[in-house]
N, C-alpha and C. Protein backbone atom coordinates (compact mmCIF):
# COMPACT_ATOMS: atom_id res chain seq x y z
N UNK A 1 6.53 13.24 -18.04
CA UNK A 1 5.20 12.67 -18.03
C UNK A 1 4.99 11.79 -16.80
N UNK A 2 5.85 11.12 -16.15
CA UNK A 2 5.83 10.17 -14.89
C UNK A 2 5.54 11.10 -13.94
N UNK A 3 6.30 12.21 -13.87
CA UNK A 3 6.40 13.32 -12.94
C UNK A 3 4.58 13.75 -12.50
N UNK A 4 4.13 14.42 -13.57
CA UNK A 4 2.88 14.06 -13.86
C UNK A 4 1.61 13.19 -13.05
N UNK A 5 2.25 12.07 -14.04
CA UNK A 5 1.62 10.80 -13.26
C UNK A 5 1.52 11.13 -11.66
N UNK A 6 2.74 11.19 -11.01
CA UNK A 6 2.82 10.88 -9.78
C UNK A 6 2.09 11.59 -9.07
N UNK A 7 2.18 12.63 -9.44
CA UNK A 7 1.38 13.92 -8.94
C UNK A 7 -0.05 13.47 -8.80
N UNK A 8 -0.48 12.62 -9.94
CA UNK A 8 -1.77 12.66 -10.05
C UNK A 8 -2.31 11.78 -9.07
N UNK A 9 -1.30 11.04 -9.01
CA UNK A 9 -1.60 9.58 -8.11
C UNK A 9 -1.40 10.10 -6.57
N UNK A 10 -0.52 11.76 -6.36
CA UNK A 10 -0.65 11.94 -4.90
C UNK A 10 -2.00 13.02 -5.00
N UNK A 11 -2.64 13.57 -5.67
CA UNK A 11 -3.72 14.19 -5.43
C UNK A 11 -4.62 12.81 -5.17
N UNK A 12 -5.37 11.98 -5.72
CA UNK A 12 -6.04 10.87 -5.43
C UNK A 12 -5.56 10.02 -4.48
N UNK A 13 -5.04 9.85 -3.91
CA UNK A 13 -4.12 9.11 -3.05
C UNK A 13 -4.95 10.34 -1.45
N UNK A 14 -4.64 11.63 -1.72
CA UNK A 14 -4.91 12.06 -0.70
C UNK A 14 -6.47 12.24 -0.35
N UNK A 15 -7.12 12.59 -1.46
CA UNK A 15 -8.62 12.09 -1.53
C UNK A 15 -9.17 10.88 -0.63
N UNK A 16 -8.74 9.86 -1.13
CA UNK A 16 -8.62 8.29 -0.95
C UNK A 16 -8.54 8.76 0.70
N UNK A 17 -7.08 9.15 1.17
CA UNK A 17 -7.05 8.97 2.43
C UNK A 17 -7.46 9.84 3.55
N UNK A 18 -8.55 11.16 2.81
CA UNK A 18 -9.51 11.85 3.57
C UNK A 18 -10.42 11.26 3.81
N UNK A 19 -10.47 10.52 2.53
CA UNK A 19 -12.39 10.09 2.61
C UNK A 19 -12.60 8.69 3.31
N UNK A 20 -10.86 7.93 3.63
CA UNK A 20 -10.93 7.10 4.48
C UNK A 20 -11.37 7.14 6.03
N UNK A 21 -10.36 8.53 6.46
CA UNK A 21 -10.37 8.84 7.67
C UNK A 21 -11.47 9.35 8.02
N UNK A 22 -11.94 10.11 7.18
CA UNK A 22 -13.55 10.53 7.52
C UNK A 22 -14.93 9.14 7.68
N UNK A 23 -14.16 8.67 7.74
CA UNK A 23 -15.37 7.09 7.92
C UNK A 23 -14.78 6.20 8.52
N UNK A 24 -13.57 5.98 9.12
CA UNK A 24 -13.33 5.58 10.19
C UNK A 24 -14.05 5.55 11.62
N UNK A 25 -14.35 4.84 12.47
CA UNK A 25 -15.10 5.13 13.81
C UNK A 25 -14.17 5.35 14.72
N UNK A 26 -14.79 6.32 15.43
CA UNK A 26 -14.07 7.15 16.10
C UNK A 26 -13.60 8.56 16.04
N UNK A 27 -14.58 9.10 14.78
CA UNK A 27 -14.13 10.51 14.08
C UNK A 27 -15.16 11.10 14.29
N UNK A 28 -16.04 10.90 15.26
CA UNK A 28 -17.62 11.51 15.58
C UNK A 28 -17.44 12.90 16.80
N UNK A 29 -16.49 13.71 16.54
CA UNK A 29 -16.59 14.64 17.12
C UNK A 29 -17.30 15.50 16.78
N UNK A 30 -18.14 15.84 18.15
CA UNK A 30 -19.33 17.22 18.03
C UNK A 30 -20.65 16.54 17.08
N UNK A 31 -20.48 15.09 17.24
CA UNK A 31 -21.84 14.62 16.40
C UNK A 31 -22.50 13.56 17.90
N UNK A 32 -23.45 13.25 17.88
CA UNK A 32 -24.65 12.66 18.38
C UNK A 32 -24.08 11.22 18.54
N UNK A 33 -24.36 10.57 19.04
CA UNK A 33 -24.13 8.98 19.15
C UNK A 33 -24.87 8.44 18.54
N UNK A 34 -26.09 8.96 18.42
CA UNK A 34 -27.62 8.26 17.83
C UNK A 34 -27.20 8.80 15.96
N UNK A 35 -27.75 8.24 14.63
CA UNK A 35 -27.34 8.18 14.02
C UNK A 35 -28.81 8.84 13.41
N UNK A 36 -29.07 9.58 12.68
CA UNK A 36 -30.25 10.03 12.07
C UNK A 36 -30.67 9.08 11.58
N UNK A 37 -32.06 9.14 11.65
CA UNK A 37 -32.85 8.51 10.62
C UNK A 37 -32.73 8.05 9.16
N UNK A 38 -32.43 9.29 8.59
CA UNK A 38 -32.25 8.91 6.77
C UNK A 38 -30.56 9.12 6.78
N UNK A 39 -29.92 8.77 7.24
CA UNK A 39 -28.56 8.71 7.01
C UNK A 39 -28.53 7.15 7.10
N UNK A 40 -27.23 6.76 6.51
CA UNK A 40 -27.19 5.27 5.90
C UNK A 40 -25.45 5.11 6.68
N UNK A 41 -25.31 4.23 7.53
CA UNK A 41 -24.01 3.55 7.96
C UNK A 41 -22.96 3.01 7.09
N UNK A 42 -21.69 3.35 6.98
CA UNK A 42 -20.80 3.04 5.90
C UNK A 42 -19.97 2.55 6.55
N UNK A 43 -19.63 1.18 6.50
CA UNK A 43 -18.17 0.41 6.97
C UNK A 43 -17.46 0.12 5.80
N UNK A 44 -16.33 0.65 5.63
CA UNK A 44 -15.16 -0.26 4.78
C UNK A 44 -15.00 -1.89 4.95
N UNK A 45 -15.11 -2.88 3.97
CA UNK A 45 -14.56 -4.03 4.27
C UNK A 45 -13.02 -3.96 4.82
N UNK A 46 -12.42 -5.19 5.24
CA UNK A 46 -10.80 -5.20 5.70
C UNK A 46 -10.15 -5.05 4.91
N UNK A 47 -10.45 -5.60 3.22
CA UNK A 47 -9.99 -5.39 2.35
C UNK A 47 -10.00 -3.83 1.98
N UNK A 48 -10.90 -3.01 1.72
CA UNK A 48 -10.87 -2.15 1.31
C UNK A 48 -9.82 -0.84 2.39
N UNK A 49 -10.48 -1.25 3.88
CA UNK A 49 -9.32 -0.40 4.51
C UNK A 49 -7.54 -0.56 4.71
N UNK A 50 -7.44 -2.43 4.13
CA UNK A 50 -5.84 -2.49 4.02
C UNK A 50 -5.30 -1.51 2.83
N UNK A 51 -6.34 -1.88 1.80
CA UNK A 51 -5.99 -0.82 0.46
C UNK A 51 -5.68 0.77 0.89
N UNK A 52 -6.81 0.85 1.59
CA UNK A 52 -6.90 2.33 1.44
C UNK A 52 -5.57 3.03 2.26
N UNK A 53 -5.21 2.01 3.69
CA UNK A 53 -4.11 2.26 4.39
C UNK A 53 -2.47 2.00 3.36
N UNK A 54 -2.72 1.11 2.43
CA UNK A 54 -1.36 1.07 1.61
C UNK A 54 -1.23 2.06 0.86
N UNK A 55 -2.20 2.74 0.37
CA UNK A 55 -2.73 4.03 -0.79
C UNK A 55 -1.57 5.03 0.37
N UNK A 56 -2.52 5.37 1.80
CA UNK A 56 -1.81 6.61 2.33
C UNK A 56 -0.11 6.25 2.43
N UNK A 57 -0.01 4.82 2.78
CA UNK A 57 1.73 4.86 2.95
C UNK A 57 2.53 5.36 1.63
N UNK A 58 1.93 4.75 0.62
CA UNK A 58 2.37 5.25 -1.01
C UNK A 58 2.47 6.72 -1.26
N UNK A 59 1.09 7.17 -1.12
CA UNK A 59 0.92 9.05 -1.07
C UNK A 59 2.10 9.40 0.29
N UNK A 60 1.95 9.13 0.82
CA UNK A 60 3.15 9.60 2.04
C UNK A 60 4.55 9.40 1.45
N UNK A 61 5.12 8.16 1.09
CA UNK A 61 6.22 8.24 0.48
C UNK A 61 6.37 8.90 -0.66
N UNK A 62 5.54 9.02 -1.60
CA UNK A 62 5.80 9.95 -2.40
C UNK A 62 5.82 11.60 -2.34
N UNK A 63 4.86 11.91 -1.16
CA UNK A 63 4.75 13.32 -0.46
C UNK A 63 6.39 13.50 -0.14
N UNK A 64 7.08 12.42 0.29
CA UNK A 64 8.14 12.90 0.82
C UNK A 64 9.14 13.13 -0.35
N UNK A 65 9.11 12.09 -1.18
CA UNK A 65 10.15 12.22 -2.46
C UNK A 65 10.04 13.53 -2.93
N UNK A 66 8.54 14.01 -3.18
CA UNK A 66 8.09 15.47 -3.60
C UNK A 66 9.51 16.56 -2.68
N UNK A 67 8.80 16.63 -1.99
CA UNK A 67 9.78 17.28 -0.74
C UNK A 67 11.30 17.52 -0.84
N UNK A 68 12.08 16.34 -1.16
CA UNK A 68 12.94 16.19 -1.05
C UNK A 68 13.73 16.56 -2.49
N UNK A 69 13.14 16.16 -3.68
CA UNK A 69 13.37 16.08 -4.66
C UNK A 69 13.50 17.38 -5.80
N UNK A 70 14.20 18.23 -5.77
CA UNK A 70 13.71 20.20 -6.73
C UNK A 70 13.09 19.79 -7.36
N UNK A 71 13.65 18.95 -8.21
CA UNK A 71 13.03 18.61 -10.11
C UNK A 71 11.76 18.17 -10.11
N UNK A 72 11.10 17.25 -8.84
CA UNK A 72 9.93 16.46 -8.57
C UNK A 72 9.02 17.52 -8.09
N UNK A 73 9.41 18.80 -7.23
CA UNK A 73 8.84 19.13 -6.37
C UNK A 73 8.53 20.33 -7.46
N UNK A 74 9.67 21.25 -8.17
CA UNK A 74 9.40 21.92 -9.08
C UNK A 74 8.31 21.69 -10.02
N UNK A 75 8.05 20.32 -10.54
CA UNK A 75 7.28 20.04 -11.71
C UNK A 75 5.92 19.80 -10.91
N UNK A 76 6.20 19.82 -9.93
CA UNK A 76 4.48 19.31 -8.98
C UNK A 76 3.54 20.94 -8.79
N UNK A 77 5.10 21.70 -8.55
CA UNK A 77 4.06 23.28 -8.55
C UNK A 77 3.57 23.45 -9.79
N UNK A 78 4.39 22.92 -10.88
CA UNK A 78 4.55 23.89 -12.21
C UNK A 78 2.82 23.33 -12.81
N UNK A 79 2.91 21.94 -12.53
CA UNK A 79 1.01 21.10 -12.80
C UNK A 79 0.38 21.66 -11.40
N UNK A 80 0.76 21.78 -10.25
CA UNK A 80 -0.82 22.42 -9.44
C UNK A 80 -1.15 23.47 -10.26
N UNK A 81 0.10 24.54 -10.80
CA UNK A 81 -0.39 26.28 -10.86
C UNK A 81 -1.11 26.08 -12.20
N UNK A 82 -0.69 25.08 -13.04
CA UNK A 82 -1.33 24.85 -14.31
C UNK A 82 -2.84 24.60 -14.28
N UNK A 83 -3.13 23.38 -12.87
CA UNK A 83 -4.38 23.19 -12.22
C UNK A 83 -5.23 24.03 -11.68
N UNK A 84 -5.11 25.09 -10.86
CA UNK A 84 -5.10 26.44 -10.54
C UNK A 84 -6.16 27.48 -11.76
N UNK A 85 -5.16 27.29 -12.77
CA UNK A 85 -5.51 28.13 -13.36
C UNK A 85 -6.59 27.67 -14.48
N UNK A 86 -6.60 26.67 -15.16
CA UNK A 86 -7.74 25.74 -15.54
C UNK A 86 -8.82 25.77 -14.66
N UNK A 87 -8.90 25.65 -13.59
CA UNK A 87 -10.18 25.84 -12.54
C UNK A 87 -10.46 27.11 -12.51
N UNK A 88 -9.79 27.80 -12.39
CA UNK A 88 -10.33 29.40 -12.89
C UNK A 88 -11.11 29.64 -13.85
N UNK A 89 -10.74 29.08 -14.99
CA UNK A 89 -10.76 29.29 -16.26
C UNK A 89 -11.96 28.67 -16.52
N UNK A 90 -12.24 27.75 -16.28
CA UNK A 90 -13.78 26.95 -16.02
C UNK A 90 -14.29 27.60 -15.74
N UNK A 91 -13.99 28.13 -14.24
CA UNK A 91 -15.15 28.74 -13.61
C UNK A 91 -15.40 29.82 -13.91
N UNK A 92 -14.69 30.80 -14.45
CA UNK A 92 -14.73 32.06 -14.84
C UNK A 92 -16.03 31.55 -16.41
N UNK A 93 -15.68 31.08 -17.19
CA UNK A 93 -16.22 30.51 -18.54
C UNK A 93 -17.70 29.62 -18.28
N UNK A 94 -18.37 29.20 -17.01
CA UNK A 94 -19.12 28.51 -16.46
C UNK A 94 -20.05 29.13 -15.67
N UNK A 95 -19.75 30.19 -14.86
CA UNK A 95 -20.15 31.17 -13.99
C UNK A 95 -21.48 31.19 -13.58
N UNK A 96 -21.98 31.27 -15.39
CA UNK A 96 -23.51 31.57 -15.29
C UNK A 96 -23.88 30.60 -14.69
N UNK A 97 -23.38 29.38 -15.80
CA UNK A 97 -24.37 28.04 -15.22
C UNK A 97 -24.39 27.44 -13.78
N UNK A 98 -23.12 27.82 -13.48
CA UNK A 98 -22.98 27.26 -12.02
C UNK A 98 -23.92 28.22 -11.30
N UNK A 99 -24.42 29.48 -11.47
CA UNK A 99 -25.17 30.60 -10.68
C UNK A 99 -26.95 29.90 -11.00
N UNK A 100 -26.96 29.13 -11.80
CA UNK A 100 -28.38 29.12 -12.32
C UNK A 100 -28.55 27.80 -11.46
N UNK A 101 -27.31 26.97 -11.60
CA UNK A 101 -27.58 25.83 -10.96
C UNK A 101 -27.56 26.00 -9.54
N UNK A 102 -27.11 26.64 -8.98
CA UNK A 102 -27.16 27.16 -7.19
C UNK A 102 -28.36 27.40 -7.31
N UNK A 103 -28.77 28.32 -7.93
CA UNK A 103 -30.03 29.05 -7.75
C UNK A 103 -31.32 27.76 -7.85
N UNK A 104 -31.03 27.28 -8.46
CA UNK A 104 -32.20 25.79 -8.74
C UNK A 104 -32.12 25.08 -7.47
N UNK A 105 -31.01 24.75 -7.14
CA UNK A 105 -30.59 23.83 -6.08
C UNK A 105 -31.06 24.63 -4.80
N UNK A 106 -31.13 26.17 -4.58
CA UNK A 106 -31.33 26.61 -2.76
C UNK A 106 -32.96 26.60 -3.65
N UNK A 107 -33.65 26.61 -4.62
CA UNK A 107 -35.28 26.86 -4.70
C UNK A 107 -35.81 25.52 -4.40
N UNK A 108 -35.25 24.09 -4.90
CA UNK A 108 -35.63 22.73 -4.40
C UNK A 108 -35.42 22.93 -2.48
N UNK A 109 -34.19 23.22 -2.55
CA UNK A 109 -34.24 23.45 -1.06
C UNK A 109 -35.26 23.31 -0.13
N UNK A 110 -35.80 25.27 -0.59
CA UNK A 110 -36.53 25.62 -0.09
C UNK A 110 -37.85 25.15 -0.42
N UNK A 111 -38.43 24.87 -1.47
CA UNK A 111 -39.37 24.02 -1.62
C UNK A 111 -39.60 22.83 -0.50
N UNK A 112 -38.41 21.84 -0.73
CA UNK A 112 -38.44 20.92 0.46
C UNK A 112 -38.80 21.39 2.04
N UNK A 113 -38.23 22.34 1.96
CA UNK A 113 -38.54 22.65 3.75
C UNK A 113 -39.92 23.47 3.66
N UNK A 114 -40.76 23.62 2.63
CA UNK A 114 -41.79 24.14 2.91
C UNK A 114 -42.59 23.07 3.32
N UNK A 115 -42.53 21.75 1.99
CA UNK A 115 -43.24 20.75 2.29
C UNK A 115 -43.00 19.98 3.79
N UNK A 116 -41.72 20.29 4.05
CA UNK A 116 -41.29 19.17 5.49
C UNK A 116 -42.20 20.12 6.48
N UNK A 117 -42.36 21.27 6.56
CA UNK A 117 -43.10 22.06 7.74
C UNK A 117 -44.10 21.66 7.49
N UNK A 118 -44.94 21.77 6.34
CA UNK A 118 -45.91 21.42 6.24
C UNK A 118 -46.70 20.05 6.71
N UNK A 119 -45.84 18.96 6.42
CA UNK A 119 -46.04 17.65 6.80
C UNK A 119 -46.04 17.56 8.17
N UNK A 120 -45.29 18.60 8.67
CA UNK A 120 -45.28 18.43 10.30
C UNK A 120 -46.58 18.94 11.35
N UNK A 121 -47.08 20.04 10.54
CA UNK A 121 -47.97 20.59 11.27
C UNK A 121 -48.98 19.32 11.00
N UNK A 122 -49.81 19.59 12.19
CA UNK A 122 -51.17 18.60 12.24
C UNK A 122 -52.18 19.41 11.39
């Protein structure tokens, strides 16, 4: 059950330290300097980026124990493939709704960009 745990804590852990690095400054490759209009600026406090930097050293040391470890590393495949297959299983069992909900979501879409052309023309 720790085994588990840990696992769980290196999937979130790696989350944590995507969604850090992705908002870091300095990660603006192939983007604009100028910042759009309706987009909103996100700084981490110091606090929150010491956290988030102790999170990746933790997920890192434990990435490595994974690694190193059969029994750790064995039980980490044995819960992804378990994970794996539950997400299948959803999605396979969900299908429709997720198809109805796409389908809602590109018709707002497109709705929106009718109205935005519209607003634009004089």
């Amino acid at each position: 059950m720790k085994r588990i745990a840990l696992l769980f804590v290196l999937v979130m852990g790696l989350a944590a330290a995507s969604a850090a690095r992705s908002q870091q400054p300095g990660n603006e490759s192939g983007r604009s300097k100028r910042p759009a209009a309706d987009t909103v600026d996100f700084k981490p406090s110091p606090e929150l980026q010491k956290s988030l930097e102790d999170l990746a050293a933790a997920v890192q040391a434990l990435a490595t124990r994974i690694a190193q470890d059969p029994q750790v590393k064995a039980a980490a495949m044995q819960v992804a493939s378990g994970a794996v297959t539950t997400a299948s299983q959803v999605i396979a069992e969900q299908s429709v709704h997720i198809q109805e909900a796409l389908k809602a979501a590109a018709e707002r879409i497109s709705a929106s960009q009718i109205e935005h052309q519209k607003s634009k023309t004089p």
